[in-house]
Protein backbone atom coordinates (compact mmCIF):
# COMPACT_ATOMS: atom_id res chain seq x y z
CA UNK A 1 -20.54 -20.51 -0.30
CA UNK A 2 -18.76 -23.03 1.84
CA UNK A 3 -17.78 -22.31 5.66
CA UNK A 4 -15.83 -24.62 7.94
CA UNK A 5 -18.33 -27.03 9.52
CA UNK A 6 -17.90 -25.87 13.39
CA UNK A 7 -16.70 -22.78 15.08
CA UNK A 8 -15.92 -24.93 18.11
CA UNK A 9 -13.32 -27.26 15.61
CA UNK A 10 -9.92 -25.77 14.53
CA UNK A 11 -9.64 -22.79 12.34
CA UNK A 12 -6.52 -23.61 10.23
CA UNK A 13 -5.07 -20.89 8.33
CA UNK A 14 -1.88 -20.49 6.87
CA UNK A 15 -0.24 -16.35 6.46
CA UNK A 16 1.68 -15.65 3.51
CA UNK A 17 4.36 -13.15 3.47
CA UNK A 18 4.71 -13.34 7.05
CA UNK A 19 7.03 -11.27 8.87
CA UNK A 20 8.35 -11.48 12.55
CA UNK A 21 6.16 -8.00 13.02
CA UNK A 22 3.07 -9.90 11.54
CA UNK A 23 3.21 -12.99 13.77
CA UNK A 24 3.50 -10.76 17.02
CA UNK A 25 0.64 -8.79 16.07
CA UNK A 26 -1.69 -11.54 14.77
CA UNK A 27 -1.14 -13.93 17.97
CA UNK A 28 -1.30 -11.28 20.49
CA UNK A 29 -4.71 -10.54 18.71
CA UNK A 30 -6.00 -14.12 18.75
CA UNK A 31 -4.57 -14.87 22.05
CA UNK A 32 -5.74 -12.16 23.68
CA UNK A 33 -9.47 -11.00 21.96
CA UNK A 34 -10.41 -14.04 19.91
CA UNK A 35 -9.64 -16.89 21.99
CA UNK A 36 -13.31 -18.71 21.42
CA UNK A 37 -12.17 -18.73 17.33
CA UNK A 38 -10.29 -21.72 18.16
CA UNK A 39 -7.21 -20.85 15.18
CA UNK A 40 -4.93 -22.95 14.40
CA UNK A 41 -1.67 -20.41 12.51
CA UNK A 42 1.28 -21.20 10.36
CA UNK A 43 3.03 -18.85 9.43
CA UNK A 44 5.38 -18.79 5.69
CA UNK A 45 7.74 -15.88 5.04
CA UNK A 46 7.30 -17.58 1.48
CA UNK A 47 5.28 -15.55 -0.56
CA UNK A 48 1.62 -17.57 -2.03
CA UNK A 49 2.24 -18.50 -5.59
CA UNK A 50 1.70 -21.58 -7.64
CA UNK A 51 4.63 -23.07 -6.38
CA UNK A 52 4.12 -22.28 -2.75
CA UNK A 53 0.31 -22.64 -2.45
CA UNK A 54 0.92 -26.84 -1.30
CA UNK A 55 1.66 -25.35 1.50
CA UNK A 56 -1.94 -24.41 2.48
CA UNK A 57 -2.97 -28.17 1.41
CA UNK A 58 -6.00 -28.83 4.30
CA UNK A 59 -6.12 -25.51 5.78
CA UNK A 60 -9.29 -23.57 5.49
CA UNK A 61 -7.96 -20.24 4.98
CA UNK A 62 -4.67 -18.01 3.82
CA UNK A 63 -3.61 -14.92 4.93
CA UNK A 64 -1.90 -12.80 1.93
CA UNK A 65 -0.21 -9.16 2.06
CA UNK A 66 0.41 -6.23 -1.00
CA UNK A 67 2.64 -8.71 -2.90
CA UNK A 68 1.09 -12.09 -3.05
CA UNK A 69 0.09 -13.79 -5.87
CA UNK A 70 -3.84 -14.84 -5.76
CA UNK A 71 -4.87 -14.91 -9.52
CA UNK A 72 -7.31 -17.67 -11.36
CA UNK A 73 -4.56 -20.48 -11.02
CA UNK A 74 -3.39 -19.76 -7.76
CA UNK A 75 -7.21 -19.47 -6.36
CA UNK A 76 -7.81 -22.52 -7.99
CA UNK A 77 -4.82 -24.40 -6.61
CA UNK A 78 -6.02 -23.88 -3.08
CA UNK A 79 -9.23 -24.35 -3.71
CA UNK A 80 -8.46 -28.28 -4.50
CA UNK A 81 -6.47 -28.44 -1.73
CA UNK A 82 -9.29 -27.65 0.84
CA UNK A 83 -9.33 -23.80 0.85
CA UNK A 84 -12.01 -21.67 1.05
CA UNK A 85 -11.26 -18.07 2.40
CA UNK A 86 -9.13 -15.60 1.36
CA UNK A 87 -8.00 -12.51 4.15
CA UNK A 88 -6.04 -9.68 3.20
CA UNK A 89 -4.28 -7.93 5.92
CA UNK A 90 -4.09 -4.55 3.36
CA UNK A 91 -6.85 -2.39 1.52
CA UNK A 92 -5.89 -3.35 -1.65
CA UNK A 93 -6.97 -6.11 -3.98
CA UNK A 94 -5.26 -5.65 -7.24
CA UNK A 95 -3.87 -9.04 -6.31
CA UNK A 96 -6.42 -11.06 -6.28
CA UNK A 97 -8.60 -12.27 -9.21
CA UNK A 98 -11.81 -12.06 -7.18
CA UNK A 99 -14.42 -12.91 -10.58
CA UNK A 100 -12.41 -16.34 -10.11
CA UNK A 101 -12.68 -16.36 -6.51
CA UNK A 102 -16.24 -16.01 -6.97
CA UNK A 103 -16.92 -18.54 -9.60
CA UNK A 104 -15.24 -21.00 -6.55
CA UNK A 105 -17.19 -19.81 -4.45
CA UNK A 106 -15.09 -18.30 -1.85
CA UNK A 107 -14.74 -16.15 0.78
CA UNK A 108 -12.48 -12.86 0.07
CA UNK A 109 -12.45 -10.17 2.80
CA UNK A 110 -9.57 -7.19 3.11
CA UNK A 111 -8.78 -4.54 6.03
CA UNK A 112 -10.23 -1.51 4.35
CA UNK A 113 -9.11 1.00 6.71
CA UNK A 114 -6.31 1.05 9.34
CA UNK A 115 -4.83 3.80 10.50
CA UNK A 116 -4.71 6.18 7.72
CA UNK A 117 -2.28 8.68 10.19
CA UNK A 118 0.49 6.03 9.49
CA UNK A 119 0.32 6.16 5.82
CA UNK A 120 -0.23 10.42 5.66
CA UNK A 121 2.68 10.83 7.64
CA UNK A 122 5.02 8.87 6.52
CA UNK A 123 4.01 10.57 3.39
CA UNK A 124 4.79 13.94 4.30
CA UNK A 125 7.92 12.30 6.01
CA UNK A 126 9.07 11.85 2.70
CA UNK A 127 8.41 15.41 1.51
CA UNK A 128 10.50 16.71 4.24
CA UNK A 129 13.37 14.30 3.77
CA UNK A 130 13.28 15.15 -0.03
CA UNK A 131 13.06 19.14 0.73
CA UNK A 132 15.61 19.67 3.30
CA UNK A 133 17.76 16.49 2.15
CA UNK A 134 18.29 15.47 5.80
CA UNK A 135 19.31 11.58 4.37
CA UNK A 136 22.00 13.41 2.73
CA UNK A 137 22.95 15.43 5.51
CA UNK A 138 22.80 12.69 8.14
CA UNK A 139 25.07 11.15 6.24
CA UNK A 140 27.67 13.93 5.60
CA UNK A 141 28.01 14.36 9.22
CA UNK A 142 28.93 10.80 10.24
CA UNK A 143 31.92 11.45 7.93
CA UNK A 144 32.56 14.88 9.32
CA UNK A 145 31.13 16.60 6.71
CA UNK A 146 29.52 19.81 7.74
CA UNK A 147 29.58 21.83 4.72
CA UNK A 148 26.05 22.91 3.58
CA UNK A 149 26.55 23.26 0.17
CA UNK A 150 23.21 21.49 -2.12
CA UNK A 151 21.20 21.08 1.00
CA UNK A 152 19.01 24.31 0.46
CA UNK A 153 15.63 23.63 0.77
CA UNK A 154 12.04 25.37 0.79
CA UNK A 155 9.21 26.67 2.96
CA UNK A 156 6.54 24.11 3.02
CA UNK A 157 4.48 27.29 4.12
CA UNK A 158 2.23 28.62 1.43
CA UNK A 159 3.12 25.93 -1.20
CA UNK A 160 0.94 24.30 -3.28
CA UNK A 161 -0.19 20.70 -2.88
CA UNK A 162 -1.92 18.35 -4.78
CA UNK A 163 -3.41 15.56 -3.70
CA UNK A 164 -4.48 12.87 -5.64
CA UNK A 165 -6.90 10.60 -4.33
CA UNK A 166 -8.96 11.85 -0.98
CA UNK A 167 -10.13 8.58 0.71
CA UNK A 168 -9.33 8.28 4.67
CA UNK A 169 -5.55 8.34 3.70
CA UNK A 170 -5.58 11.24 1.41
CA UNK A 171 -7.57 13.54 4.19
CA UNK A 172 -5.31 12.53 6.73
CA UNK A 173 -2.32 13.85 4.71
CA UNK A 174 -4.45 17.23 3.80
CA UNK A 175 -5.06 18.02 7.54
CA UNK A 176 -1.24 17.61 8.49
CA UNK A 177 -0.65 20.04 5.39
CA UNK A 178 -3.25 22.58 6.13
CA UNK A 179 -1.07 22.54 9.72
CA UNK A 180 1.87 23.58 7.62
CA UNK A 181 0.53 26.24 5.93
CA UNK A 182 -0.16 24.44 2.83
CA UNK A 183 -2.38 25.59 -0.24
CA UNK A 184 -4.61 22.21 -0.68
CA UNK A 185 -5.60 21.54 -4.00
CA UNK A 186 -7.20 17.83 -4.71
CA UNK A 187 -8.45 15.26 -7.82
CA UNK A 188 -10.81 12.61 -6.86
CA UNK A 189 -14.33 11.28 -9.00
CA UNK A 190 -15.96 11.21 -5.67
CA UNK A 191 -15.67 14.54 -3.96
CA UNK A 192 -15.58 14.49 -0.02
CA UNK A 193 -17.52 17.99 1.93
CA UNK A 194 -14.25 17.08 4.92
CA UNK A 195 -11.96 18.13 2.10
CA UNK A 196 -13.61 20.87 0.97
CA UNK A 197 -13.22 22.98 3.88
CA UNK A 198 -9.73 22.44 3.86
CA UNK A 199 -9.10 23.17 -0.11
CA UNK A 200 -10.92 22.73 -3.48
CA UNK A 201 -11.23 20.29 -6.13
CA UNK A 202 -9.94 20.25 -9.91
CA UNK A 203 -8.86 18.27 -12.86
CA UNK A 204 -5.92 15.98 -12.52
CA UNK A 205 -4.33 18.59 -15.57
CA UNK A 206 -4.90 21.33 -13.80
CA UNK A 207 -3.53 19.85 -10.60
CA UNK A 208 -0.58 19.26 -11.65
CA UNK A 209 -0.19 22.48 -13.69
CA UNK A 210 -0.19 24.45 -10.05
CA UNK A 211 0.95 22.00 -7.85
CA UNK A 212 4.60 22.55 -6.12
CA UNK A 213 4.44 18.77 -4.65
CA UNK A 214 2.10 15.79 -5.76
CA UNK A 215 1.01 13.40 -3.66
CA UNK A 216 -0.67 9.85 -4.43
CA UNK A 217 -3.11 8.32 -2.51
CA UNK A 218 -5.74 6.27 -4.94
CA UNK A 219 -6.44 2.67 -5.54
CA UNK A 220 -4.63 0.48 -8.28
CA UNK A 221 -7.85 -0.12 -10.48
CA UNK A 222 -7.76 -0.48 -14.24
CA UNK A 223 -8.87 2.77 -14.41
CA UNK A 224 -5.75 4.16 -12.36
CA UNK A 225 -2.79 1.53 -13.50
CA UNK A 226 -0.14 4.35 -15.35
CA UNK A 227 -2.52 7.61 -13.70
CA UNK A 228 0.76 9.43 -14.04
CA UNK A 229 2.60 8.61 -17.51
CA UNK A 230 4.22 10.36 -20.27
CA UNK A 231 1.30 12.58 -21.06
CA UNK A 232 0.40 13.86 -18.01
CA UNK A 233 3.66 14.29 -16.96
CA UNK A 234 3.72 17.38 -19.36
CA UNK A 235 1.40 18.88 -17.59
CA UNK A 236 3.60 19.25 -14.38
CA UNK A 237 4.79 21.76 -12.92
CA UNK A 238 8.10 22.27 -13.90
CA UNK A 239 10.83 21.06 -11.16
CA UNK A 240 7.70 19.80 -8.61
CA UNK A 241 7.76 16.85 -6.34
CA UNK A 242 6.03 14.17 -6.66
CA UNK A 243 5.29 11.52 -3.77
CA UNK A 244 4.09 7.97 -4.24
CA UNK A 245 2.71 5.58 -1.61
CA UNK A 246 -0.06 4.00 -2.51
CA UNK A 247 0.79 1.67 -5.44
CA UNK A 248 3.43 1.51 -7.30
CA UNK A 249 2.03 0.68 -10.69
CA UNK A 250 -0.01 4.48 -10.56
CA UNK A 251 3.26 5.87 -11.99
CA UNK A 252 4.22 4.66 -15.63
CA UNK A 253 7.73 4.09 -14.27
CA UNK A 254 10.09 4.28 -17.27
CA UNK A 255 7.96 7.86 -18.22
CA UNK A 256 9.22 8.78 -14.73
CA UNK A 257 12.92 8.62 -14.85
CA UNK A 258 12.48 10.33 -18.48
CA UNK A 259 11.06 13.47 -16.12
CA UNK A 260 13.55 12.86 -13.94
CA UNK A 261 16.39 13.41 -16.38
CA UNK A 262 14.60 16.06 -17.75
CA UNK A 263 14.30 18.11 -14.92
CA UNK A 264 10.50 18.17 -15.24
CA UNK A 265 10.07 16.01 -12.17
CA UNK A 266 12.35 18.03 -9.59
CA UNK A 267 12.31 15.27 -6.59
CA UNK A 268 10.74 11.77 -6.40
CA UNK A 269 9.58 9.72 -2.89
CA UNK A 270 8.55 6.56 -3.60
CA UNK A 271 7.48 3.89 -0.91
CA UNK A 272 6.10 1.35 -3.78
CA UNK A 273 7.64 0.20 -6.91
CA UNK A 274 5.75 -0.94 -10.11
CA UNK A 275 8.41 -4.54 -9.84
CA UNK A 276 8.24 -4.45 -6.35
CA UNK A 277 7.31 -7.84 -5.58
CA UNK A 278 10.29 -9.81 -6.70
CA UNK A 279 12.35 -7.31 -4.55
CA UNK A 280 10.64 -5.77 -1.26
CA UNK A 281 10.32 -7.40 2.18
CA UNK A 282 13.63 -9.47 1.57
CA UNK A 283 17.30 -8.41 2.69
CA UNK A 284 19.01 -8.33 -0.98
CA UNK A 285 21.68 -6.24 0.66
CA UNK A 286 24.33 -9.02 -0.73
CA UNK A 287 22.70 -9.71 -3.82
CA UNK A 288 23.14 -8.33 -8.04
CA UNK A 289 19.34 -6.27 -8.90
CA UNK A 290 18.68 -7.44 -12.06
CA UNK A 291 15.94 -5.03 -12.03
CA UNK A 292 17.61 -2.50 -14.09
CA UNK A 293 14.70 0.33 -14.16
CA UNK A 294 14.95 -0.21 -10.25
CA UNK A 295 18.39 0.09 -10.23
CA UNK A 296 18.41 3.45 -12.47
CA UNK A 297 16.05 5.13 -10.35
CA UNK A 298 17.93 4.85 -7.10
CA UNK A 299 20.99 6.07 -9.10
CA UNK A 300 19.03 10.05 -9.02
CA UNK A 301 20.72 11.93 -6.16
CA UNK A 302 16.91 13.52 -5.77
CA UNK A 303 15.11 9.97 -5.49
CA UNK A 304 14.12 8.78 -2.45
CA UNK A 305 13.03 4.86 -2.20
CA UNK A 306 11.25 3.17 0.91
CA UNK A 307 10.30 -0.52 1.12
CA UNK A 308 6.69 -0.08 1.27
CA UNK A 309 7.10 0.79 5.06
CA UNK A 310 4.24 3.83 5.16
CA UNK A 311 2.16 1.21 7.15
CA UNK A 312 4.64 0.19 9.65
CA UNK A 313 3.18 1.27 13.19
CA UNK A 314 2.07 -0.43 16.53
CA UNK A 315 -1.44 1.30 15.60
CA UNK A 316 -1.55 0.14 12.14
CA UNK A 317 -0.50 -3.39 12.61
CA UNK A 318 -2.96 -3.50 15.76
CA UNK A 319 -6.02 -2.64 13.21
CA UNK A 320 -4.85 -5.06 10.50
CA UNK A 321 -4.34 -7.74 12.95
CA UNK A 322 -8.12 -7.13 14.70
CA UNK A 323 -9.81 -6.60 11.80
CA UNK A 324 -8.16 -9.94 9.87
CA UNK A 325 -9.41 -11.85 13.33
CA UNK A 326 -12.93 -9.95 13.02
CA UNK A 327 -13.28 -11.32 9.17
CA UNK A 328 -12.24 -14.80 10.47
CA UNK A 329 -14.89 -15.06 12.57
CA UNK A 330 -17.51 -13.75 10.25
CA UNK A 331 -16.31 -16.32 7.99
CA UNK A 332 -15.98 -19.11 11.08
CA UNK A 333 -19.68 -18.86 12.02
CA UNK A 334 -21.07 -17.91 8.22
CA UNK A 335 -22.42 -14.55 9.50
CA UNK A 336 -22.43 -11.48 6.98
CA UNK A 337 -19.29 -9.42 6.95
CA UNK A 338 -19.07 -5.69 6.10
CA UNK A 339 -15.30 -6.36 4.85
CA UNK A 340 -16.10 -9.19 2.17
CA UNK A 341 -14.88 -8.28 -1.28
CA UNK A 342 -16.72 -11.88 -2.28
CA UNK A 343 -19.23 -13.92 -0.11
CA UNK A 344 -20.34 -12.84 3.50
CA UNK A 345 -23.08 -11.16 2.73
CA UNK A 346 -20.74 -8.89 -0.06
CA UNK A 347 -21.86 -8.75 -4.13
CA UNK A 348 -18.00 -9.01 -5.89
CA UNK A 349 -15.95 -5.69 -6.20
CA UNK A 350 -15.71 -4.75 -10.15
């Protein structure tokens, strides 16, 4: 694998999908805690695709998010044009073709963890909002609306939740819940002894079968793309909730809105969308959605849709931003890095 030539020249990197919140976080990171890595940042709130990877031409790195484009072309695009690392400022790396990367010979590293509290309550944010309708209410009152009528709700206390997917972010959402009162049920191929003294494990079936909300919180693998789709949407529990903020292409999206009209799904929070990169992150406030399935789901009076926000704290961007500079510099001075998906020291993720 090939690594810039000296730590002591300019580390040029170009960030993808920047934000304002993303260049605040990242410089006050470099300035302040990795001032000997010498980087040189440009920042694009163009998203990396074919058409917009020139714009890394020379550079030794990019910086991608959720909703970049890295795939076989794209990796090999930049990898004429001079690059040679890849750093994700998220966990996950559905995005990025990393057999490919590998075959080039480059460096791919992600933020596995970063503040898992952010994601779990946001989460359980969305539960509330969904339960007790407070987006509806807040907005009945600003018109002077204080009847109460279709706002009844339900104790959280003693319900049944299922969680599916118990990594650092699915814990973190069973330890609010167990605060509330919750009954803690949980699917997951690798079973965690932290969980287990909070609730038990079962089938994803049977999950769902008891479960009065359902909460997501597993990778988008091949094994997981459509986890939730027509079949196993039988097995729900007639009228439960079901939350989604992990990735949007877990749910099977048009078997989804079928439940919906049905009545089998009896309230929806999503913070992710299966389509979501051609919309989120971008004000579209002014323009047509030609994204018709998107466009019938927030049409549901119980539907509640985020724009992939669950991340969005001082803590959480903090973490991404230290641990991007940490994988930087493993990748500056060619030492081995624990958060390498391909090179540093790391065999390639299947």
């Amino acid at each position: 694998m090939q690594h810039i030539k000296s730590q002591k020249a300019a580390l040029k990197v170009v960030v993808f999908s920047a934000q304002p919140y993303d260049k605040c976080f990242l410089n006050q990171i470099s300035q302040n805690h990795f001032p000997s890595l010498h980087a040189e940042v440009v920042y694009h709130i163009t998203p990396l695709s074919e058409e917009s990877a020139p714009l890394a031409a020379h550079c030794d790195a990019v910086c991608v998010f959720v909703n970049d484009c890295v795939n076989e072309s794209v990796l090999k695009l930049l990898y004429e044009q001079g690059v040679r690392g890849v750093f994700l400022r998220c966990s996950g790396f559905d995005n990025v073709d990393l057999k490919a990367a590998e075959e080039f010979g480059m460096f791919v590293a992600r933020v596995p963890a970063y503040s898992p509290e952010a994601i779990a309550e946001f989460s359980v944010a969305l539960m509330l909002t969904l339960n007790r309708r407070t987006h509806r209410a807040y907005n009945r009152t600003r018109e002077g609306n204080f009847n109460l009528g279709s706002l009844l709700g339900f104790n959280m206390h003693r319900k049944t939740v299922g969680i599916v997917g118990v990594g650092n972010i699915g814990l973190a959402v069973a330890r609010i819940l167990k605060g509330f009162g919750c009954n803690l049920v949980a699917h997951d191929p690798y079973e965690s002894d932290d969980f287990k003294v909070l609730g038990s494990y079962t089938t994803l079936e049977d999950l769902l079968r008891q479960s009065d909300i359902v909460t997501l919180h597993c990778p988008l693998l091949d094994s997981t793309k459509h986890l939730i789709n027509r079949d196993l949407l039988k097995c729900l529990k007639k009228g439960a909730m079901l939350i989604n903020t992990s990735r949007g292409g877990i749910l099977d999206t048009a078997a989804v809105i079928d439940a919906l009209k049905s009545g089998q799904i009896g309230a929806l929070g999503l913070d992710v969308y299966e389509k979501e990169a051609s919309l989120f992150y971008v004000d579209r406030s002014s323009d047509i959605i030609h994204d018709d399935v998107f466009q019938r789901l927030v049409t549901f009076p119980n539907v509640l849709v985020t724009g992939h926000q669950a991340f969005l704290t001082e803590e959480a961007l903090t973490e991404i931003a230290e641990t991007t500079f940490q994988n930087l510099q493993h990748f500056a001075d060619g030492s081995e890095c624990r958060n390498a998906l391909v090179g540093g020291g790391a065999k390639t993720v299947k």
